[in-house]
N, C-alpha and C. Protein backbone atom coordinates (compact mmCIF):
# COMPACT_ATOMS: atom_id res chain seq x y z
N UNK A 1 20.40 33.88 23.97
CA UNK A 1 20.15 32.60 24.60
C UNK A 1 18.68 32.20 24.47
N UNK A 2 17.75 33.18 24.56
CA UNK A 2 16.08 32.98 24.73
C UNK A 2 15.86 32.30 22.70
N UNK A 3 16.73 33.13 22.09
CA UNK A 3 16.11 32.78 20.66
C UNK A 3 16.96 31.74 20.62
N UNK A 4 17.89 31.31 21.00
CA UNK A 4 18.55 29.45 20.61
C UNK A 4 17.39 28.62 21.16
N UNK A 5 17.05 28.80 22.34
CA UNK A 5 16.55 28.14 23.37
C UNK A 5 14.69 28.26 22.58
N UNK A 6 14.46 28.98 22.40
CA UNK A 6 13.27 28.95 21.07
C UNK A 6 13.31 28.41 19.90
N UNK A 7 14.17 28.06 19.43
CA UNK A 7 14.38 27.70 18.18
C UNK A 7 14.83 26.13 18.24
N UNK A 8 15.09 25.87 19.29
CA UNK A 8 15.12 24.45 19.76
C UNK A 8 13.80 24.08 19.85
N UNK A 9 13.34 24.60 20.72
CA UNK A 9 11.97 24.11 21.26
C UNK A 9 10.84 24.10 20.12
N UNK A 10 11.01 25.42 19.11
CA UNK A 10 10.38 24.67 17.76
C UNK A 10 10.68 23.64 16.63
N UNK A 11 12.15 23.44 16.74
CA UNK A 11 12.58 21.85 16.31
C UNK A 11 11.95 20.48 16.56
N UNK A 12 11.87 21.12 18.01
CA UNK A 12 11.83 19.52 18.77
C UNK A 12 10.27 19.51 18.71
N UNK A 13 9.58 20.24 18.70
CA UNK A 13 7.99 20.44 18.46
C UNK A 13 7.60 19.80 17.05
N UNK A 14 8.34 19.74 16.23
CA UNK A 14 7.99 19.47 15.03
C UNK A 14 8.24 17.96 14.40
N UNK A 15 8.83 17.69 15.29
CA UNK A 15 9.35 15.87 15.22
C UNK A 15 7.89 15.06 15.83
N UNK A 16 8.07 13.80 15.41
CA UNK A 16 7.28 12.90 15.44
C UNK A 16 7.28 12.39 16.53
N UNK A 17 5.74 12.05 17.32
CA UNK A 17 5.71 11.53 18.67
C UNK A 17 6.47 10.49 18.66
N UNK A 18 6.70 9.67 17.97
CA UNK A 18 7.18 8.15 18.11
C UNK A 18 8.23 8.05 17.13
N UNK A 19 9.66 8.61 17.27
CA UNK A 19 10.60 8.40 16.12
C UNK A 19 11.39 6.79 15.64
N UNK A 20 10.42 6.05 16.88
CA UNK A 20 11.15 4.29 16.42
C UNK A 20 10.64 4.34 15.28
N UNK A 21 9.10 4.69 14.87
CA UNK A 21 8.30 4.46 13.54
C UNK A 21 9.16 5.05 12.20
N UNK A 22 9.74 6.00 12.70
CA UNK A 22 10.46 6.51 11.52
C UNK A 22 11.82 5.68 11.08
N UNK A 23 12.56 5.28 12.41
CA UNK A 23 13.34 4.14 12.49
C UNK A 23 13.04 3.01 11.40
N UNK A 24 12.04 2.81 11.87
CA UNK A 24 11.31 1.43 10.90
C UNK A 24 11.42 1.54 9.93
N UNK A 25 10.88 2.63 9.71
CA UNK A 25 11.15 3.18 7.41
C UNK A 25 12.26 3.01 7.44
N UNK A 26 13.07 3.93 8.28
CA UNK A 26 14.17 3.00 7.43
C UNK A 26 14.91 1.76 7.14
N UNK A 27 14.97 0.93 8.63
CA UNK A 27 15.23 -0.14 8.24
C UNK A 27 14.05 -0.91 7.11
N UNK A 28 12.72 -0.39 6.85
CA UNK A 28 12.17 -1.10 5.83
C UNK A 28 12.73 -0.93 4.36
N UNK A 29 13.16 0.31 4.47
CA UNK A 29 13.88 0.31 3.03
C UNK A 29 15.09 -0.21 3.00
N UNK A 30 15.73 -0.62 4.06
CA UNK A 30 17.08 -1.37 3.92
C UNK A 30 16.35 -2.65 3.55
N UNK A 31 15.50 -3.43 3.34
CA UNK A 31 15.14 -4.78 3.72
C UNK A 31 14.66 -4.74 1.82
N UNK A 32 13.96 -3.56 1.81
CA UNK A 32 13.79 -3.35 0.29
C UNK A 32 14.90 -3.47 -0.83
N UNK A 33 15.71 -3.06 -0.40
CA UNK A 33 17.30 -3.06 -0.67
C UNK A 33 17.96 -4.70 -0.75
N UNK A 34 17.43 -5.27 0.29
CA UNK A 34 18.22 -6.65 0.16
C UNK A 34 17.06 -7.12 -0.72
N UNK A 35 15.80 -7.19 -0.37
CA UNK A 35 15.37 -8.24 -1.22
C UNK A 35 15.09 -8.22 -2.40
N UNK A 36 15.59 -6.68 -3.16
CA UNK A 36 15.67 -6.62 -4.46
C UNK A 36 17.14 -6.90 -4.71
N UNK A 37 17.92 -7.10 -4.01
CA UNK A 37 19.12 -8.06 -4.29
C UNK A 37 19.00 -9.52 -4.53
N UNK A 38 18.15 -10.30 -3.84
CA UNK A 38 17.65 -11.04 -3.98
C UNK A 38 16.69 -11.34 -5.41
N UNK A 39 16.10 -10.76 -5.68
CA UNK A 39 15.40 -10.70 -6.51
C UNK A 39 16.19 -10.61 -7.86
N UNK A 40 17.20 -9.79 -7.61
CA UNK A 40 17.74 -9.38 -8.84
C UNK A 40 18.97 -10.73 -9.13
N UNK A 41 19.25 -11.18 -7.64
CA UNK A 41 20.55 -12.67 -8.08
C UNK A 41 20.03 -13.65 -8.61
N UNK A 42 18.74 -13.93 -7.81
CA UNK A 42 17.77 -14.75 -8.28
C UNK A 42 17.63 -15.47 -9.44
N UNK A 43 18.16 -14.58 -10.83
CA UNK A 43 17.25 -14.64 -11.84
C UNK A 43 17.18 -13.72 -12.99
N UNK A 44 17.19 -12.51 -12.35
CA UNK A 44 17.13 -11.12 -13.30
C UNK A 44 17.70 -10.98 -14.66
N UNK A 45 17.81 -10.73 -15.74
CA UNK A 45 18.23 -10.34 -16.90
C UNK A 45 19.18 -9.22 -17.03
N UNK A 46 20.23 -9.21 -17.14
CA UNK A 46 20.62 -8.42 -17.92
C UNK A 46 21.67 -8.64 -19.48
N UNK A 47 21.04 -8.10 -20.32
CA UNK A 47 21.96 -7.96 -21.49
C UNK A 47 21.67 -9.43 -21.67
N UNK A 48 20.40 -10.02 -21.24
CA UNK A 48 20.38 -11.80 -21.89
C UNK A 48 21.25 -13.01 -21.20
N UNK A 49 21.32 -12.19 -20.24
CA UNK A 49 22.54 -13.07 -19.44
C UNK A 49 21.70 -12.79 -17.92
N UNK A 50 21.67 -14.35 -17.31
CA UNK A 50 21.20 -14.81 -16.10
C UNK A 50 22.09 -14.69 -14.92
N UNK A 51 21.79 -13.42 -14.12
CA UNK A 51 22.82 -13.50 -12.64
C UNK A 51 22.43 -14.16 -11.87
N UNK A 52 23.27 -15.28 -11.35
CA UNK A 52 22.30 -16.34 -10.20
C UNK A 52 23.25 -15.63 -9.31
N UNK A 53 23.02 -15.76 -7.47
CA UNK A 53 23.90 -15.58 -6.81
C UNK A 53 23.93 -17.03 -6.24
N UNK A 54 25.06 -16.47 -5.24
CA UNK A 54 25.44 -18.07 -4.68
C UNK A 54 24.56 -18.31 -3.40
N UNK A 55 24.25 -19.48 -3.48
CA UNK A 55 23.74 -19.88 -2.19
C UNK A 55 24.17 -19.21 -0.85
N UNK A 56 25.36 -19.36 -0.86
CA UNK A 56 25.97 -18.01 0.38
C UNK A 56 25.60 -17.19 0.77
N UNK A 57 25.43 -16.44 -0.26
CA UNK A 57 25.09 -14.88 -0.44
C UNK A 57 23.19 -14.47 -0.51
N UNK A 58 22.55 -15.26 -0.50
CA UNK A 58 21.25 -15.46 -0.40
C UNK A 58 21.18 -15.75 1.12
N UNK A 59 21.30 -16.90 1.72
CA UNK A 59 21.62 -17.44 3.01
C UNK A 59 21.64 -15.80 3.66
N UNK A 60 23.02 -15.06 3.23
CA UNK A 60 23.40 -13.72 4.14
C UNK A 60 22.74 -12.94 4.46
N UNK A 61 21.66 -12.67 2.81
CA UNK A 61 21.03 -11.61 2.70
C UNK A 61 19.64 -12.57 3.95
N UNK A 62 19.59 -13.22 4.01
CA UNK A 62 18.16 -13.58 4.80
C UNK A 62 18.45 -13.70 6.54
N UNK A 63 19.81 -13.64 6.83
CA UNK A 63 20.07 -13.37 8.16
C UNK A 63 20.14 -11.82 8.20
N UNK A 64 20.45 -10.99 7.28
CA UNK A 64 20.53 -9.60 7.28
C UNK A 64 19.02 -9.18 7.35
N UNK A 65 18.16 -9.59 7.17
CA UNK A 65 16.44 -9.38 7.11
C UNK A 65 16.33 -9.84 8.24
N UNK A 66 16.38 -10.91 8.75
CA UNK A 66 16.15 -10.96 10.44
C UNK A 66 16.48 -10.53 10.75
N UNK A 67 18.19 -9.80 10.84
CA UNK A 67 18.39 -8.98 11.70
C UNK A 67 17.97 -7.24 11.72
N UNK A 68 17.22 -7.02 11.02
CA UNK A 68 16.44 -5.90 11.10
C UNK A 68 15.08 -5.97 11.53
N UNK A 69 14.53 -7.69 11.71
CA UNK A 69 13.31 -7.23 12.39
C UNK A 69 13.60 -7.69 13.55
N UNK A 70 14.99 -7.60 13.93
CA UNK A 70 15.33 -7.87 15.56
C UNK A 70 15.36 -6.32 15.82
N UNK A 71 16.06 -5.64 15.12
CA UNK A 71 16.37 -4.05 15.67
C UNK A 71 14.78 -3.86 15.50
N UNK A 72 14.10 -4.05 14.96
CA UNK A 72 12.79 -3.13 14.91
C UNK A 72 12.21 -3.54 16.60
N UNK A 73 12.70 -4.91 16.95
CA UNK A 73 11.87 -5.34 18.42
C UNK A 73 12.60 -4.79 19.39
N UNK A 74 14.05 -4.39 18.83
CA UNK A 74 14.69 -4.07 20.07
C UNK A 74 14.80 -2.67 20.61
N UNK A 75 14.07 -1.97 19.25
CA UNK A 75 13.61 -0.43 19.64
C UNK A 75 12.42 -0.13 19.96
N UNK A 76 11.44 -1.54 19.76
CA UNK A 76 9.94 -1.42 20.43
C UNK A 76 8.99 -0.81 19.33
N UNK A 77 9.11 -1.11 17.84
CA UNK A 77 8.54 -0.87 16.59
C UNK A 77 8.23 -2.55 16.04
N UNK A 78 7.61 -1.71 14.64
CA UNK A 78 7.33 -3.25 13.99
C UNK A 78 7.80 -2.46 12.77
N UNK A 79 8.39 -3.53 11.58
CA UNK A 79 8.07 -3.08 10.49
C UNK A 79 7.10 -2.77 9.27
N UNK A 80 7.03 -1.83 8.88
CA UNK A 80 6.14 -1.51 8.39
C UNK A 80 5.30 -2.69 7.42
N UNK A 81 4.56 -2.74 6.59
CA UNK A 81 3.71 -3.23 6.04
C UNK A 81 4.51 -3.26 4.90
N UNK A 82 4.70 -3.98 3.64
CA UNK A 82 5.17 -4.44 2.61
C UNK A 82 4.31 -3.18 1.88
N UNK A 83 5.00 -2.98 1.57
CA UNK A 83 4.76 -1.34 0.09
C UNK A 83 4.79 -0.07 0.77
N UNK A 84 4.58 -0.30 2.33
CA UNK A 84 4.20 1.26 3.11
C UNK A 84 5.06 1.76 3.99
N UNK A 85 6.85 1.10 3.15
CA UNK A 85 7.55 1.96 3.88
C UNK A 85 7.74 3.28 3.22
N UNK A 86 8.51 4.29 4.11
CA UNK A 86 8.60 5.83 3.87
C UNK A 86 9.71 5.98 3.64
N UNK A 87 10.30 6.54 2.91
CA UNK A 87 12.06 6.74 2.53
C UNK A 87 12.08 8.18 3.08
N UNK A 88 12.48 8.25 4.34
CA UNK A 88 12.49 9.60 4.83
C UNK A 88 13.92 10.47 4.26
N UNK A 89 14.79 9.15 3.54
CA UNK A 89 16.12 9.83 3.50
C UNK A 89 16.31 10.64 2.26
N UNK A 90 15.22 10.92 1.11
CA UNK A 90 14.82 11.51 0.07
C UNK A 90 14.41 12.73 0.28
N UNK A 91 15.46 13.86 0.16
CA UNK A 91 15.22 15.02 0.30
C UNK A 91 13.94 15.38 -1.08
N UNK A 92 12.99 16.33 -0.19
CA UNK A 92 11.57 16.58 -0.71
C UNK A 92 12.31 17.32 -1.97
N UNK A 93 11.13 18.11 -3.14
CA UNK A 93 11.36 19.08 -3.68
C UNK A 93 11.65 20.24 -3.57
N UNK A 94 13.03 21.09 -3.99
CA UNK A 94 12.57 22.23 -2.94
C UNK A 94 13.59 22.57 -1.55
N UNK A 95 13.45 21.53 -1.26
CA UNK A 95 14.27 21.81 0.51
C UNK A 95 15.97 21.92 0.03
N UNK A 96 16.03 22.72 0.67
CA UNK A 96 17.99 23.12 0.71
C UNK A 96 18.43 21.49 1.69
N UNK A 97 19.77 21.69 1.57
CA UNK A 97 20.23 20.51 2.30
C UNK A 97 20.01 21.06 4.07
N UNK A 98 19.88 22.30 4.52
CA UNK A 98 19.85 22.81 5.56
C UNK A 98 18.30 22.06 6.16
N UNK A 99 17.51 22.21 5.08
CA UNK A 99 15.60 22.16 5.45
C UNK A 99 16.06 20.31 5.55
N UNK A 100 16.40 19.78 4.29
CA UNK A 100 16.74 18.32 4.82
C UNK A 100 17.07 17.84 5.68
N UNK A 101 18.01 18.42 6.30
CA UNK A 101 19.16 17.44 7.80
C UNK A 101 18.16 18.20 8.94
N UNK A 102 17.46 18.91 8.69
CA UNK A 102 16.31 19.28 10.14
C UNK A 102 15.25 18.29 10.19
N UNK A 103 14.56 18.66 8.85
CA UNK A 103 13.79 17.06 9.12
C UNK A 103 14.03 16.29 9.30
N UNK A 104 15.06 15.54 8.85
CA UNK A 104 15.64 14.13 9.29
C UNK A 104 16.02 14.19 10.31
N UNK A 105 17.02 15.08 11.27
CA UNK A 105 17.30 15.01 12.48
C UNK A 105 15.91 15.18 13.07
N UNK A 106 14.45 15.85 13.09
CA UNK A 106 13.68 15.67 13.41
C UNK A 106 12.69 14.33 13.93
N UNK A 107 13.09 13.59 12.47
CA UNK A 107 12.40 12.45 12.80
C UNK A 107 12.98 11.19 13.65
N UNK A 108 14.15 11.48 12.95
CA UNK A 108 15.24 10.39 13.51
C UNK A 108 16.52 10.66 14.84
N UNK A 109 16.29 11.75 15.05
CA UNK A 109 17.49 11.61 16.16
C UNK A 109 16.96 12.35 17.01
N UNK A 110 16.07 12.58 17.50
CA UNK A 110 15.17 13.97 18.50
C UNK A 110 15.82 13.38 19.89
N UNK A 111 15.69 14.45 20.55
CA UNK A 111 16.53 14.32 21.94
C UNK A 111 16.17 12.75 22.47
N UNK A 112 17.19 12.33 23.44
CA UNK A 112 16.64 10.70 24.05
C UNK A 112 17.03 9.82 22.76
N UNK A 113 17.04 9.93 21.75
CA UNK A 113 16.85 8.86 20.88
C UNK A 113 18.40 7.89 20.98
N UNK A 114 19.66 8.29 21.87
CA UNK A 114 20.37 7.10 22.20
C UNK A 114 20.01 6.37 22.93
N UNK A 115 19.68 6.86 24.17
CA UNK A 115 18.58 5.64 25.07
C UNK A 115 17.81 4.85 24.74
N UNK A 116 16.96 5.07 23.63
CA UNK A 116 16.28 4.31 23.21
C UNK A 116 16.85 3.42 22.18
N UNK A 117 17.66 3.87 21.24
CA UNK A 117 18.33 3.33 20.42
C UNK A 117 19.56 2.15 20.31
N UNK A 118 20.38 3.57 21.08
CA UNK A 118 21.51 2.91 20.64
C UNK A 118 22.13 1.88 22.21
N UNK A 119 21.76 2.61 23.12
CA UNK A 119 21.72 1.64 24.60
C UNK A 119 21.45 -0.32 24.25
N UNK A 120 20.32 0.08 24.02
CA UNK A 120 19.96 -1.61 23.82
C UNK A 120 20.80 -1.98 22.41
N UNK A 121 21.10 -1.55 21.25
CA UNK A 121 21.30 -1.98 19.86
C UNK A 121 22.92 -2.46 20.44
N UNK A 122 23.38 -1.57 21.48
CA UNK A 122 25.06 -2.01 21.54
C UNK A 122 25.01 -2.98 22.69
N UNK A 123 24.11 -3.00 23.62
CA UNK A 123 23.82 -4.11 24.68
C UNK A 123 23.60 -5.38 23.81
N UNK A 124 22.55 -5.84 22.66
CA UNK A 124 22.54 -7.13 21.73
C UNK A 124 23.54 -6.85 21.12
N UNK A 125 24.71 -6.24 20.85
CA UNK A 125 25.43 -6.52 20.07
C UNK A 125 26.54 -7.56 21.16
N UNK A 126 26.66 -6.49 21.90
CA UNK A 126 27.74 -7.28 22.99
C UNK A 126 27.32 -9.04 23.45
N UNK A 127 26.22 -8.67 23.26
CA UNK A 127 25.40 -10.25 23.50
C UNK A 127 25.94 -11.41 22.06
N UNK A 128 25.54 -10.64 20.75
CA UNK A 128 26.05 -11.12 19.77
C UNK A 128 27.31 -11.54 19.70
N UNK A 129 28.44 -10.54 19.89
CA UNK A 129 29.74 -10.98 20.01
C UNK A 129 30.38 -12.61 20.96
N UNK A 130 29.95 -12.33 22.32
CA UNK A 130 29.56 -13.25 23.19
C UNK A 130 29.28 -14.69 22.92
N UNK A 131 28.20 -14.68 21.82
CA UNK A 131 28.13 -16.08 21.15
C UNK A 131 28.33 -16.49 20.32
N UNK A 132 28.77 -15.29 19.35
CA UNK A 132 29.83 -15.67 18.04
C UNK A 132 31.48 -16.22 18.87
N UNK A 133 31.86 -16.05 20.11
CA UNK A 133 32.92 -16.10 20.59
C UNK A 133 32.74 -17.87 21.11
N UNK A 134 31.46 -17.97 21.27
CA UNK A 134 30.96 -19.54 21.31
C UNK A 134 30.51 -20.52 20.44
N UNK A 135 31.01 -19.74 19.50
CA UNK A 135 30.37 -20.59 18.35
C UNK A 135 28.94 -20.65 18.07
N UNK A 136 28.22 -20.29 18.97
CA UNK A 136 26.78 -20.11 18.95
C UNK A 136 25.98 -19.07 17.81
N UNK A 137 25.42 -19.56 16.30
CA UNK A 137 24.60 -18.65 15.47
C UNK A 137 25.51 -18.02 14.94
N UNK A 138 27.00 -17.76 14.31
CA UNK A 138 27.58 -17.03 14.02
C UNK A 138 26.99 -16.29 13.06
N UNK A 139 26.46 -17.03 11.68
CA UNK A 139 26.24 -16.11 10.29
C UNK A 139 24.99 -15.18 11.06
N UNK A 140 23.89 -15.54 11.83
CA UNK A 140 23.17 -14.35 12.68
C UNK A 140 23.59 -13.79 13.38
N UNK A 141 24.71 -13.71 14.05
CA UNK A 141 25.12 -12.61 14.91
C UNK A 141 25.84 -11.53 14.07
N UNK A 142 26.59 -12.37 13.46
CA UNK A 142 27.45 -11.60 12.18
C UNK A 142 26.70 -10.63 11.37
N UNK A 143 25.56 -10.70 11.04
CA UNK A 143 24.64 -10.04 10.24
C UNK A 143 23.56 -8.76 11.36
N UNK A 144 23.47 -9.58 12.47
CA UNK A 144 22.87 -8.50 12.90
C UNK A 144 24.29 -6.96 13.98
N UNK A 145 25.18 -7.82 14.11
CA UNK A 145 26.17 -6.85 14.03
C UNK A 145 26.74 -5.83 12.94
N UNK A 146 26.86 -6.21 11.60
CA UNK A 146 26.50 -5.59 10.54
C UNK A 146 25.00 -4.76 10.61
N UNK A 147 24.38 -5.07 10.50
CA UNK A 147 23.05 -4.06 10.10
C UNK A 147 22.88 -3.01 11.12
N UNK A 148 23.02 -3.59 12.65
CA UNK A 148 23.09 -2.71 13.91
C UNK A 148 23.83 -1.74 13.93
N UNK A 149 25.52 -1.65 13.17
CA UNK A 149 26.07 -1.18 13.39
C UNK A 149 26.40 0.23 12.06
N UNK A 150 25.47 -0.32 10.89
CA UNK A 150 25.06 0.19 9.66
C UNK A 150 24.06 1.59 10.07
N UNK A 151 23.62 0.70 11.17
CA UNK A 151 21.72 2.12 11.46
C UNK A 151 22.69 3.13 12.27
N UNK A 152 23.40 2.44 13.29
CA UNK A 152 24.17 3.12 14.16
C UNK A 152 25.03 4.55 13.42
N UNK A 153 25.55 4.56 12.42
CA UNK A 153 26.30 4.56 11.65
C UNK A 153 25.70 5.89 11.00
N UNK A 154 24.78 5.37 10.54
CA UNK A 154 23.55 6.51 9.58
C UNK A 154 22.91 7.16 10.60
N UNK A 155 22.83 7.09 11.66
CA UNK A 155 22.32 7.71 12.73
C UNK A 155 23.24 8.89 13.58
N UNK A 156 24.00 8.61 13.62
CA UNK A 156 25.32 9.07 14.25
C UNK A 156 25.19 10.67 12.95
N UNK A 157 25.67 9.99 11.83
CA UNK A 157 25.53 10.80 10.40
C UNK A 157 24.37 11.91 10.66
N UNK A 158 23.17 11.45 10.83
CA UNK A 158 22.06 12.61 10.43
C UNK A 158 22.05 13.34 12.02
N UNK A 159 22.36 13.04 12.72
CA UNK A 159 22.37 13.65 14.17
C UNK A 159 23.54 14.60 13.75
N UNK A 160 25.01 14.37 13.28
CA UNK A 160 25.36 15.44 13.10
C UNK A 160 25.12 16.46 12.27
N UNK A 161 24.83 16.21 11.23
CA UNK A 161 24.33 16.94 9.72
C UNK A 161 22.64 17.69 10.82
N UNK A 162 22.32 17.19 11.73
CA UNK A 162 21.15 17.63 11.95
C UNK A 162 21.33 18.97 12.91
N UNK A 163 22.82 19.00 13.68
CA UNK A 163 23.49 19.35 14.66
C UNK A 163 24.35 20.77 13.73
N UNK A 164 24.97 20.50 12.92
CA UNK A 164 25.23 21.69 12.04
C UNK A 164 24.18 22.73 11.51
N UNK A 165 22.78 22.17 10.99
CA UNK A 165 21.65 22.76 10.23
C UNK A 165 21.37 23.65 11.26
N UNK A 166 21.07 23.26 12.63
CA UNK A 166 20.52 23.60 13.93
C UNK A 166 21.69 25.86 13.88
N UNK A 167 22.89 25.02 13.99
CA UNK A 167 23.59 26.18 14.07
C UNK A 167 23.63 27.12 13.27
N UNK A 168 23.61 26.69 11.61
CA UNK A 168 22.94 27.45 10.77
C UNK A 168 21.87 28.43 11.15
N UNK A 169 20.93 27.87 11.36
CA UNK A 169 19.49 28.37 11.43
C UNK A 169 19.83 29.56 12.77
N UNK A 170 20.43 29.24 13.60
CA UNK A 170 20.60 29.98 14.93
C UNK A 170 21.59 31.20 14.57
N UNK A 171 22.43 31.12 13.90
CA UNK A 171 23.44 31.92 12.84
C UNK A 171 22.56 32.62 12.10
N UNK A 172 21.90 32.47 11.52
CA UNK A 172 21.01 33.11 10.01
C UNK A 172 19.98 33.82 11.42
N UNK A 173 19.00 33.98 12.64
CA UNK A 173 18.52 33.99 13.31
C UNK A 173 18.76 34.83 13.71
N UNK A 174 20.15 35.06 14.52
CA UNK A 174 20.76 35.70 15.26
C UNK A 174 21.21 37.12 13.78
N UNK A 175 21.50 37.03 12.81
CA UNK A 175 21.94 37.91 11.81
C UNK A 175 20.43 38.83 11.63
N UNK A 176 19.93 38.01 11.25
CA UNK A 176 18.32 38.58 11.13
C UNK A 176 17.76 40.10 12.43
N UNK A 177 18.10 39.27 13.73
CA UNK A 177 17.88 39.97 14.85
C UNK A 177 18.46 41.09 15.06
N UNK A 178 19.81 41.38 14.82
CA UNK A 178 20.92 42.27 14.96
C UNK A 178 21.02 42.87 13.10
């Protein structure tokens, strides 16, 4: 019990004072993601041939960008600076998938992080629903229910993958000891 209960406590030691910031990377690379969609409907080349997208689908992608710098306000972050987001989800050189899902559960899911997270993200959602039910902003509610429910989603994901590694390590620990 003393070496689980240690081996926690050096987990959680090793995470980042402020894991909204890490939050942020990622939604900054989701935003990287749309607007090189953008970029690429825009206009882009391939094979000599011009992909325009539709007005629609541009429109979407730009309520889907607000609605990530709503989650960034609604977790009490900003997004990062244009070029200086961090793709934390790029396992380093080197690291087993075990060393991966620790760091990432490190940065991104460290104890508390539903309270902070996911409390308010499903409170605006319910708000969202509410006025999509009024007709009120639909293609923005619609989008930030999508993206909210996208982080939610990937979050849920590395908390468990972070939650298995944990047992690993306590397994391999405990073998070591005995």
């Amino acid at each position: 019990m003393a070496a689980q209960r240690d081996l926690l406590v050096v987990i959680n030691s090793r995470g980042p004072k402020d894991f909204a910031e890490g939050i942020s990377h990622v939604l900054a690379r989701r935003k990287q993601l749309l607007m090189g969609e953008v970029d690429h409907a825009s206009g882009g080349r391939i094979m000599g041939e011009v992909d325009h997208a539709s007005g629609g689908r541009i429109t979407e992608i730009s309520y889907q960008i607000d609605s990530l710098g709503k989650i960034c306000t609604l977790i009490g972050t900003a997004m990062p600076a244009k070029g200086k987001a961090k793709n934390h989800r790029t396992k380093r050189p080197g690291d087993t998938r075990g060393t991966h899902s620790l760091r990432l559960g490190r940065i991104l899911t460290p104890k508390g992080w539903r309270e902070h997270v996911e409390v308010p993200l499903e409170a605006a959602q319910d708000e969202a629903r509410s006025a999509m039910l009024q007709r009120d902003d639909i293609e923005a509610n619609r989008a930030f229910l999508e993206e909210s429910r996208r982080l939610l989603s990937f979050l849920d994901l590395v908390e468990r993958d972070f939650e298995k590694a944990v047992l690993v390590e306590q397994a391999s620990g405990l073998r070591k000891v005995s």
